[in-house]
C-alpha atoms as a PDB file:
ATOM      1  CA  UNK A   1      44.955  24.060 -23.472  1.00  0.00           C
ATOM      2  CA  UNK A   2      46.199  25.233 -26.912  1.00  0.00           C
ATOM      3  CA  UNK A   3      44.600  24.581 -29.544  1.00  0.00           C
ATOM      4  CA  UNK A   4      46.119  21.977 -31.331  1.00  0.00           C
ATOM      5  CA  UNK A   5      45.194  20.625 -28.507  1.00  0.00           C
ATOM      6  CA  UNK A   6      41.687  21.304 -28.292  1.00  0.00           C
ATOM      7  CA  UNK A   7      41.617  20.268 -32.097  1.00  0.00           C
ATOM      8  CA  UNK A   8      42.418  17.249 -31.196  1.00  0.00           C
ATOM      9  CA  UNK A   9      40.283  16.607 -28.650  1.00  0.00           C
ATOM     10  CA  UNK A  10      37.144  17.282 -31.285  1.00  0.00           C
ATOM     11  CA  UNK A  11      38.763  16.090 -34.027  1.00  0.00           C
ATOM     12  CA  UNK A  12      39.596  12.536 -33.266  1.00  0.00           C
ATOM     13  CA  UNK A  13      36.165  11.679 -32.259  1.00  0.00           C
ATOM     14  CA  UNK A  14      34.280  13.435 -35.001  1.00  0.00           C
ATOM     15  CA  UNK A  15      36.434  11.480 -37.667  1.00  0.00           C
ATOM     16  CA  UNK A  16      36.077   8.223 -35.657  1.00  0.00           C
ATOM     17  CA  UNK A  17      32.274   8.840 -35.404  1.00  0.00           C
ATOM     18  CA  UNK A  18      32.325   9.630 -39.406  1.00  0.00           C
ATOM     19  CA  UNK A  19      34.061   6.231 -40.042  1.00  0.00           C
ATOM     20  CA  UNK A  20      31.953   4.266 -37.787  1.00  0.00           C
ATOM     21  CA  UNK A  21      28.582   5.781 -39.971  1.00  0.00           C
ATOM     22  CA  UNK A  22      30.484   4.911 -42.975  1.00  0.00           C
ATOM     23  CA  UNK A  23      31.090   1.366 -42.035  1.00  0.00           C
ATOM     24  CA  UNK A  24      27.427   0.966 -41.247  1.00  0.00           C
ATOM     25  CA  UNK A  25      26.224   2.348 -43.879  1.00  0.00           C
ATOM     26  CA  UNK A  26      28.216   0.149 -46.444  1.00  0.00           C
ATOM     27  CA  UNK A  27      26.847  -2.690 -44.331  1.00  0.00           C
ATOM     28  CA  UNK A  28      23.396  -1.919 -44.536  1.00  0.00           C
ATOM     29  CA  UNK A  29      23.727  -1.657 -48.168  1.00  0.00           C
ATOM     30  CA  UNK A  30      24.787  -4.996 -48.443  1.00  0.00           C
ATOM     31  CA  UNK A  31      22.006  -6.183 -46.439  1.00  0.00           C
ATOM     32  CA  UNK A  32      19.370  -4.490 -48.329  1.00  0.00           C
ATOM     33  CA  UNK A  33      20.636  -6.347 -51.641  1.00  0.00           C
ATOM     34  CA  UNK A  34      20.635  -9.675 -49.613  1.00  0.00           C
ATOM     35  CA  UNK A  35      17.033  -8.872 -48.458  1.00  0.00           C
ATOM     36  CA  UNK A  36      16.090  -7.926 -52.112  1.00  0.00           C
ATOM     37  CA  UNK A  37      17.480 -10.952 -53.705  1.00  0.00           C
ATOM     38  CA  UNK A  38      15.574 -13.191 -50.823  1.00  0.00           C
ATOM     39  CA  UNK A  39      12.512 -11.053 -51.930  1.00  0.00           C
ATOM     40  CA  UNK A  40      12.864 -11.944 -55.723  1.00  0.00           C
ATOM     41  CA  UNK A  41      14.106 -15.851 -55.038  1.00  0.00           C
ATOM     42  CA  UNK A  42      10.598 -15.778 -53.244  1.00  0.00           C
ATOM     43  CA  UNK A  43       8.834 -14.671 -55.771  1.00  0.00           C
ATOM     44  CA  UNK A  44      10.405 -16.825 -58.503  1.00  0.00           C
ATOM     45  CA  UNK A  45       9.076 -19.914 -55.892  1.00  0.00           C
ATOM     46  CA  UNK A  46       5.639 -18.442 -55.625  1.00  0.00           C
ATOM     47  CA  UNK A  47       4.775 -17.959 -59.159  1.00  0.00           C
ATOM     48  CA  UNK A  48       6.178 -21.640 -59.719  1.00  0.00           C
ATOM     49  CA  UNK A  49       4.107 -22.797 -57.181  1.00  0.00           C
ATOM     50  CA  UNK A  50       1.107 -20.570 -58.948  1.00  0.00           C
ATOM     51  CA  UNK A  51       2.211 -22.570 -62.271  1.00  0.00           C
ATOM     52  CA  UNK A  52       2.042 -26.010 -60.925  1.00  0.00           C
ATOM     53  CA  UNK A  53      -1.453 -25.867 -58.998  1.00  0.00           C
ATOM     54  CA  UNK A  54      -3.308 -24.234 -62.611  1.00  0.00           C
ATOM     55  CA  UNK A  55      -1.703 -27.101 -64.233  1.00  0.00           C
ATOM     56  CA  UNK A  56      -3.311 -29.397 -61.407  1.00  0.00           C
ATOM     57  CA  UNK A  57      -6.459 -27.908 -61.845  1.00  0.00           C
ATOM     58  CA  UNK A  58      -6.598 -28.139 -65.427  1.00  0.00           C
ATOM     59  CA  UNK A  59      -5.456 -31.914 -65.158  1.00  0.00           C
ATOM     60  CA  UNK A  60      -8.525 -32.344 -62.278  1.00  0.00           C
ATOM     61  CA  UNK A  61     -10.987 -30.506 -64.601  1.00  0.00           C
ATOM     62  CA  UNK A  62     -10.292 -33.181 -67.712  1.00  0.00           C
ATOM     63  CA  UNK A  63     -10.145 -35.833 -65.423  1.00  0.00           C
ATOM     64  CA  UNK A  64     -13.969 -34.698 -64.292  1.00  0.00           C
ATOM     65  CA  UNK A  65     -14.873 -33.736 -67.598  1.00  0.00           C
ATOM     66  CA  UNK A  66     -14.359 -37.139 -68.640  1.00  0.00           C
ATOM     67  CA  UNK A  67     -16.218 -38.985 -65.516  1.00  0.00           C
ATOM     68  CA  UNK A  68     -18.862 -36.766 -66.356  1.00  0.00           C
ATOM     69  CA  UNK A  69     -19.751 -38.657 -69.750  1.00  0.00           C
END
């Protein structure tokens, strides 16, 4: 074996390995800014939801307040 031949033999693999890590990594990238955007969306909807029910409870606490009287 000579050793462009045995060059060859470790080479192709090692590069094909590299670009298969690089493709997964640029993929897993993208899915960790998906995930964080689903995170934040979430968030947005929970404090919303957190908005609406004190603005229920204040309208349930007049509403007592003035069956009280």
């Amino acid at each position: 074996m000579t050793n462009l031949q045995l060059l060859l033999t470790i080479g192709i693999p090692s590069i094909l390995v590299v670009l298969a890590w690089l493709s997964n990594n640029s993929r897993l990238t993208a899915h960790d800014k998906r995930f964080d955007d689903v995170i934040a969306s979430q968030h947005r909807d929970a404090l919303e939801i957190m908005r609406n029910m004190t603005a229920l409870h204040e309208r349930v606490a007049v509403v007592e307040a003035n069956q009280a009287r």
